[in-house]
Protein backbone atom coordinates (compact mmCIF):
# COMPACT_ATOMS: atom_id res chain seq x y z
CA UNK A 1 -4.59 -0.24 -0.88
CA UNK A 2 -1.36 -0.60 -2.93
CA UNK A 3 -2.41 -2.97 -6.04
CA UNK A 4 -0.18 -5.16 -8.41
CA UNK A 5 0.38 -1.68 -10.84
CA UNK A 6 1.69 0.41 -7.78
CA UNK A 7 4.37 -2.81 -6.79
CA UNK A 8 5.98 -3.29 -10.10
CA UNK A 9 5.66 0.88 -10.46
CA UNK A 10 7.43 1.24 -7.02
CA UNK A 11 10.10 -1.79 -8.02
CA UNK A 12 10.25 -1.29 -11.86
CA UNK A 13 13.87 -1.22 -11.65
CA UNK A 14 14.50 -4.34 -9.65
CA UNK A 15 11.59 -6.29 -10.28
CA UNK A 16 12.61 -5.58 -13.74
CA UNK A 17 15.91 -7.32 -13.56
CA UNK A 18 14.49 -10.25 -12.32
CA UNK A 19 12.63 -10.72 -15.77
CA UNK A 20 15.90 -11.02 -18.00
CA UNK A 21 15.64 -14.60 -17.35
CA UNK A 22 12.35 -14.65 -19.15
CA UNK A 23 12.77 -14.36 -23.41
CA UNK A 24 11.68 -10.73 -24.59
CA UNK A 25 8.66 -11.36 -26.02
CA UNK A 26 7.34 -12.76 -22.32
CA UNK A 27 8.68 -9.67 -20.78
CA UNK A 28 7.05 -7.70 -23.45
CA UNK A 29 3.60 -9.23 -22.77
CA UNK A 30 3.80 -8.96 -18.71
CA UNK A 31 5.17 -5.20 -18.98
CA UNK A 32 2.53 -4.74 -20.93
CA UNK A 33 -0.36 -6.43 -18.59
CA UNK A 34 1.38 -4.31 -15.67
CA UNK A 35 0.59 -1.18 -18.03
CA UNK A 36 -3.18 -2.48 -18.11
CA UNK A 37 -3.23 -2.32 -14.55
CA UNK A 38 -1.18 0.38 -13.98
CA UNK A 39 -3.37 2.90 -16.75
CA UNK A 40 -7.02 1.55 -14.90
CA UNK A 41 -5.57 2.75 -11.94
CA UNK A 42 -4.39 6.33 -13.05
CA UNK A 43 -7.49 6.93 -14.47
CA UNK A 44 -9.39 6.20 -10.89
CA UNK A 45 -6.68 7.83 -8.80
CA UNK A 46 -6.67 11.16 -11.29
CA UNK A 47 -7.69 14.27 -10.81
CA UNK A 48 -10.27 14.72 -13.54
CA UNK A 49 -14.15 14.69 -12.89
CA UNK A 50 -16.02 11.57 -11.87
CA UNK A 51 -18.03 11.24 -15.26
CA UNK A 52 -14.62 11.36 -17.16
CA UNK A 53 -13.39 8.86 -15.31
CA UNK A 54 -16.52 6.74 -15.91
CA UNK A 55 -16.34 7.63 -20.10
CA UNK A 56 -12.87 6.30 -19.85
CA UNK A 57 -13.32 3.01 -17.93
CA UNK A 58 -16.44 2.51 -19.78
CA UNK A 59 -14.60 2.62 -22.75
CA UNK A 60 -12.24 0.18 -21.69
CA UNK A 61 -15.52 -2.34 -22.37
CA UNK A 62 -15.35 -1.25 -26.23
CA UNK A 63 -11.99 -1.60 -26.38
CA UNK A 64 -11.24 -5.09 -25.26
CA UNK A 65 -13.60 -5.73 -28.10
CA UNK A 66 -11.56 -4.05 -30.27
CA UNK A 67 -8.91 -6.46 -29.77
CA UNK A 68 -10.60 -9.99 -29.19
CA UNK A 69 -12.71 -9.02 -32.08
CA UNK A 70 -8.91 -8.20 -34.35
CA UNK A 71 -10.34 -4.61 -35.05
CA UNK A 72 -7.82 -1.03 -34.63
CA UNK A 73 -7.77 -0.63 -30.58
CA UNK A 74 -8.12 3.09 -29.85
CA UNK A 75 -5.58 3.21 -27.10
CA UNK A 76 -2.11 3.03 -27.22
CA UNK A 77 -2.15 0.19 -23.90
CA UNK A 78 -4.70 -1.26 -26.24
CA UNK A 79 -2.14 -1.72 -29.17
CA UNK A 80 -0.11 -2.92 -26.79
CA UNK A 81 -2.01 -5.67 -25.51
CA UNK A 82 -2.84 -6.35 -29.36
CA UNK A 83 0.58 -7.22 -30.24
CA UNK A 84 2.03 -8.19 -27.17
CA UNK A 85 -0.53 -10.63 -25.25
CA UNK A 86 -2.55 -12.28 -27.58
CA UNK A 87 0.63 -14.86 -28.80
CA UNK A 88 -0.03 -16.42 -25.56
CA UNK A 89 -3.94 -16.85 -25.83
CA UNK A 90 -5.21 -14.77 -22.54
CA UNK A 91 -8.86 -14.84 -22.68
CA UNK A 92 -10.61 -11.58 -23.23
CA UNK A 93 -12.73 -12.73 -20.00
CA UNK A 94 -9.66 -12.21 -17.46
CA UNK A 95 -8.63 -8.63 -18.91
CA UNK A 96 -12.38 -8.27 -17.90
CA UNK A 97 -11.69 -9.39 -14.78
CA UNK A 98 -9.09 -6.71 -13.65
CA UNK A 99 -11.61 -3.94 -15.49
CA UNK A 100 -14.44 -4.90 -13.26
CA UNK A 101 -12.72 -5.51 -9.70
CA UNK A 102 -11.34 -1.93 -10.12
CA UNK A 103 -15.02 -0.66 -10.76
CA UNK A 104 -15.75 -2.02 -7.27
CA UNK A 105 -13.90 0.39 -5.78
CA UNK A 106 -15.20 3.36 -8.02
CA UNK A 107 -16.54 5.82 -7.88
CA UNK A 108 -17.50 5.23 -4.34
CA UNK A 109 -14.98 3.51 -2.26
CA UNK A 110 -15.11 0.28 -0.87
CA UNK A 111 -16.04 0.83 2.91
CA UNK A 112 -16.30 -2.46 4.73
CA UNK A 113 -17.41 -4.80 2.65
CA UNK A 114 -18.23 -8.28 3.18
CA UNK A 115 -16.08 -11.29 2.69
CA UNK A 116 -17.21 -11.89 -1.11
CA UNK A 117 -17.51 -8.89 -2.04
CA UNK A 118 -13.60 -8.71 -0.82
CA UNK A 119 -12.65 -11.55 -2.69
CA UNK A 120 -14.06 -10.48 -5.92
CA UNK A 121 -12.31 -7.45 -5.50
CA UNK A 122 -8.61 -9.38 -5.16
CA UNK A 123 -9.73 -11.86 -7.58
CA UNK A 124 -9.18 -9.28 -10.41
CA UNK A 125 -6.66 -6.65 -8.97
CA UNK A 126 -4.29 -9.75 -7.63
CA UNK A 127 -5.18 -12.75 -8.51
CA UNK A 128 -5.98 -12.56 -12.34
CA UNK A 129 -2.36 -10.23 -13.03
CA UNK A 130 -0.91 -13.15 -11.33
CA UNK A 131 -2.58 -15.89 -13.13
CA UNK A 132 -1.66 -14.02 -16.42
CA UNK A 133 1.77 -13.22 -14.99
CA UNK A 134 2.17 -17.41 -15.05
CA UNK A 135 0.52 -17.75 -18.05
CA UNK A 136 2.99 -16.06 -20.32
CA UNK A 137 5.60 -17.71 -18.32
CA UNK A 138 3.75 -20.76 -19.83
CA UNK A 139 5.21 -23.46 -17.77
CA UNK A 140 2.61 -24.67 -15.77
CA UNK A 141 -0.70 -26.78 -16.40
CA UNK A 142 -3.89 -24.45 -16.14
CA UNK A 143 -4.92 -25.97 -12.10
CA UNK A 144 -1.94 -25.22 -10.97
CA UNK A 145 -1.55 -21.84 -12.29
CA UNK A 146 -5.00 -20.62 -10.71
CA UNK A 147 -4.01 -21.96 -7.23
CA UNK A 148 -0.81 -20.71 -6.88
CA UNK A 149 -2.30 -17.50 -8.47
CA UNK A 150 -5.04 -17.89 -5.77
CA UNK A 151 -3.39 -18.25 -2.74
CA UNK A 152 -0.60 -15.58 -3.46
CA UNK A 153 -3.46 -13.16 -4.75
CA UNK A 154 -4.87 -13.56 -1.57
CA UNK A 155 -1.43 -13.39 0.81
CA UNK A 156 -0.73 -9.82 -1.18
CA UNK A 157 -3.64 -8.93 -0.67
CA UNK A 158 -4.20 -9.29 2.86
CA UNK A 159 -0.76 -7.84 3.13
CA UNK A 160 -1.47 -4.74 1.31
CA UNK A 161 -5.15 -4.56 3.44
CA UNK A 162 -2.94 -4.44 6.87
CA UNK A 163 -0.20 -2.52 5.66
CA UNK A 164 -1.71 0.64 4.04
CA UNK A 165 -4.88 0.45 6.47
CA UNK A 166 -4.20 4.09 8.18
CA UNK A 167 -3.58 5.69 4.21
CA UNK A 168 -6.51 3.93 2.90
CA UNK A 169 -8.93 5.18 6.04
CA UNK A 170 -7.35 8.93 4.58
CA UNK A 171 -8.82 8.63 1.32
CA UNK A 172 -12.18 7.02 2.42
CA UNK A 173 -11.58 3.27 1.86
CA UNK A 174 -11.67 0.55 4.52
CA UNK A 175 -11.37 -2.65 2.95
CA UNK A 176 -11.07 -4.76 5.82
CA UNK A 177 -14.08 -7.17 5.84
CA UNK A 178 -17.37 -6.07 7.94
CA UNK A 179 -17.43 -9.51 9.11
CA UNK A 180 -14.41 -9.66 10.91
CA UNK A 181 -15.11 -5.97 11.79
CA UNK A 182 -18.01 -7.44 13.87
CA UNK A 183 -16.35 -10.53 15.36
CA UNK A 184 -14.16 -8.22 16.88
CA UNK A 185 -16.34 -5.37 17.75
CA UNK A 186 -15.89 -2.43 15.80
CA UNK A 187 -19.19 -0.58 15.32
CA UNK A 188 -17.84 2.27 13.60
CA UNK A 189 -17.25 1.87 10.12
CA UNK A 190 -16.72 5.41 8.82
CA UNK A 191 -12.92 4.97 7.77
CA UNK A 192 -11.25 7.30 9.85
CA UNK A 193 -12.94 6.34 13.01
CA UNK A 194 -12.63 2.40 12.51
CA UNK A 195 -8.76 2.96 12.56
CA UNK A 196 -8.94 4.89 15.66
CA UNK A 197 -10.76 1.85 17.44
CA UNK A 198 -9.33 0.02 20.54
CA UNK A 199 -9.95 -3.36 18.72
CA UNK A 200 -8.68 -2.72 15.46
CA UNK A 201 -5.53 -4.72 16.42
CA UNK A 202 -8.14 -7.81 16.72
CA UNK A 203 -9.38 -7.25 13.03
CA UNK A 204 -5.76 -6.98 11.78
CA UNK A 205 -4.52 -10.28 13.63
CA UNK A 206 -7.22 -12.11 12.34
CA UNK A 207 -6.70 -10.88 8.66
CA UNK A 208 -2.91 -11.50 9.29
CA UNK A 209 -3.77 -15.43 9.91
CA UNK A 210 -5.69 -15.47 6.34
CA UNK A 211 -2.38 -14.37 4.99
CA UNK A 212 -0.15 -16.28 6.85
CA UNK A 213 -1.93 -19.60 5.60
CA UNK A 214 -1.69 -18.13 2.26
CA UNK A 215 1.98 -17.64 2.45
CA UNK A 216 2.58 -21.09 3.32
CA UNK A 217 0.72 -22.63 0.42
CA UNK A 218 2.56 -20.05 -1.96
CA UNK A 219 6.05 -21.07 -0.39
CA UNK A 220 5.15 -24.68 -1.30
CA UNK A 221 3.63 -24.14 -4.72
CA UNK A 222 6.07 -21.18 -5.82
CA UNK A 223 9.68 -23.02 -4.32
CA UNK A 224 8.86 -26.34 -5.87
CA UNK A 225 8.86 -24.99 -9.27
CA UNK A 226 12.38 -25.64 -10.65
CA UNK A 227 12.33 -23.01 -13.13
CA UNK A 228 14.10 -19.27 -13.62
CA UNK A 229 11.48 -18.24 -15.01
CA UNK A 230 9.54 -17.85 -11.83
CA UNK A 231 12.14 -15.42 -10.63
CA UNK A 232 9.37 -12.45 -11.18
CA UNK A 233 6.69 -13.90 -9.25
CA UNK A 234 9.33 -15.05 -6.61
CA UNK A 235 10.80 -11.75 -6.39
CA UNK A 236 7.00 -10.98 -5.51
CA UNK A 237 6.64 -13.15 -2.89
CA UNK A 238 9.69 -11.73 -1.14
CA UNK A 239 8.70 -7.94 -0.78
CA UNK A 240 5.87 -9.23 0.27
CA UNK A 241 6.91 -11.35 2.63
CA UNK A 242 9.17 -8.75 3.90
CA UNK A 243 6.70 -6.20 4.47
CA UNK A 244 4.24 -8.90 6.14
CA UNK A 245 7.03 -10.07 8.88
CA UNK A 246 8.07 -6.66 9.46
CA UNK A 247 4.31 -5.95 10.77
CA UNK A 248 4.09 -8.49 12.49
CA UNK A 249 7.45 -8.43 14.90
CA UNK A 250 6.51 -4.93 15.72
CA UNK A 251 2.80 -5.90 16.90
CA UNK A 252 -0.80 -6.03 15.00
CA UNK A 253 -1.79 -2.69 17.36
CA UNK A 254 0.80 -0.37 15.47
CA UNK A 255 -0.52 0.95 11.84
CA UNK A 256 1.80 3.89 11.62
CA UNK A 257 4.64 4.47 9.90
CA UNK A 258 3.54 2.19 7.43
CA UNK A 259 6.45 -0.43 6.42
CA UNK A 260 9.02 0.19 3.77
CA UNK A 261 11.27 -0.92 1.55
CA UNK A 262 14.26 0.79 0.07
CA UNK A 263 15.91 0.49 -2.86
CA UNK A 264 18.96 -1.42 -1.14
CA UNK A 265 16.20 -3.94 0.26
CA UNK A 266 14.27 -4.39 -2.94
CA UNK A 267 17.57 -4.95 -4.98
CA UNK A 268 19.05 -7.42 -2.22
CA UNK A 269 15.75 -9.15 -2.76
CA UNK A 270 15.98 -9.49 -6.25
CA UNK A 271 19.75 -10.32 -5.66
CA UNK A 272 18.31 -13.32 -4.00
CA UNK A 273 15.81 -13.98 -6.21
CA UNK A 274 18.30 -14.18 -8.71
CA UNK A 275 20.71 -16.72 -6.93
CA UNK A 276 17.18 -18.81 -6.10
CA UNK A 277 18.01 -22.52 -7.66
């Protein structure tokens, strides 16, 4: 499933330009939470043995306490955090977060898991970037910031779940929830077989519902903010969007190609973004 690292990674370049309206030392402090996510995720996705990976991501415990606690960090995403991120008082507890929702899905992957276990999983590869993301941008009070983070967490999410379900299925994972799996009869839950299924169109309408509500609160929460600096998350919103409503005008049933974006769509997007009052 595509995560917040692999969006700004595929996007740098637009997504990028979005954040000149935002004063350096914010852009600083988000590239550098985007490296966070991005280095977690190398280190899963790599090619180096299983108990490497675990030294590494274990280590990762040690060295958020290396910077909370104001001693040397080890790493050089670690120093970056230290200087960058700390100016705008993000508690040690949601860099946590994003460690320990991408240890759900290592070092075996997720494979149908229930609703909670689901949301625990967004909660710190979406939601918590997101919430952070808003938090540098600093001009929000805190409730607002964790729905908005919340509900758009959840619509990229669901997004990503439907949208990368047959690549996912490839490399073992099939994060679509066992509950809904059941409601619409889909006994199978090996990866590759579940895709294959008659009713997985069922499962994927259903999930698309979850997002579509979510999109609608974001719209509402994300376009009544008069502010440029929300031009990042906006731009966001958009891809997103985009990939969600090309899905679903070509049918719930169809999982292959995947949808893309090209560079021409991601820059008109940010073209927009940019012209967004």
């Amino acid at each position: 499933m595509s995560s917040f690292g692999k969006l700004v990674r595929k996007s740098n370049t637009s997504l990028f330009w979005c954040m000149q309206s935002l004063p350096k030392a914010k852009r600083e402090a988000i590239y550098t939470l985007y490296a966070y996510c991005r280095h977690l995720e190398n280190i899963i996705e790599g090619n180096m043995p299983v108990q490497e990976k675990e030294e590494l991501l274990t280590a990762w415990h040690e060295e958020l306490e290396n910077i909370y606690e104001k001693k040397v960090p080890k790493t050089n995403v670690g120093r970056k955090i230290y200087k960058n991120c700390m100016r705008f008082k993000i508690k040690k507890q949601d860099f946590s977060e994003i460690l320990k929702s991408a240890l759900l899905d290592f070092p075996k992957p997720l494979q149908a898991p229930d609703y909670e276990t689901l949301k625990r999983f967004g909660y710190g590869t979406m939601e918590i970037p997101l919430y952070i993301t808003l938090r540098i941008i600093g001009d929000l009070p805190e409730e607002k910031m964790r729905t908005l983070a919340s509900s758009m967490g959840e619509a990229m999410q669901m997004t990503n779940i439907l949208k990368d379900v047959k690549e996912d299925a490839l490399d073992g994972h099939l994060y679509m929830p066992i509950e809904i799996l059941k409601e619409c009869h889909i006994s199978d839950l090996k990866p590759q077989n579940a895709i294959t299924e008659a009713n997985l169109s069922c499962a994927r309408e259903k999930l698309a519902k979850v997002a579509e509500k979510d999109f609608k609160k974001t719209q509402e929460l994300l376009f009544g903010l008069k502010t440029k600096q929300t031009r990042p998350l906006k731009f966001i919103y958009y891809v997103y969007r985009r990939y969600f409503d090309i899905m679903r005008r070509r049918g719930w049933e169809v999982i292959s190609p995947k949808p893309e974006l090209k560079l021409k769509d991601k820059l008109s997007i940010a073209f927009k973004t940019f012209l967004d009052k």
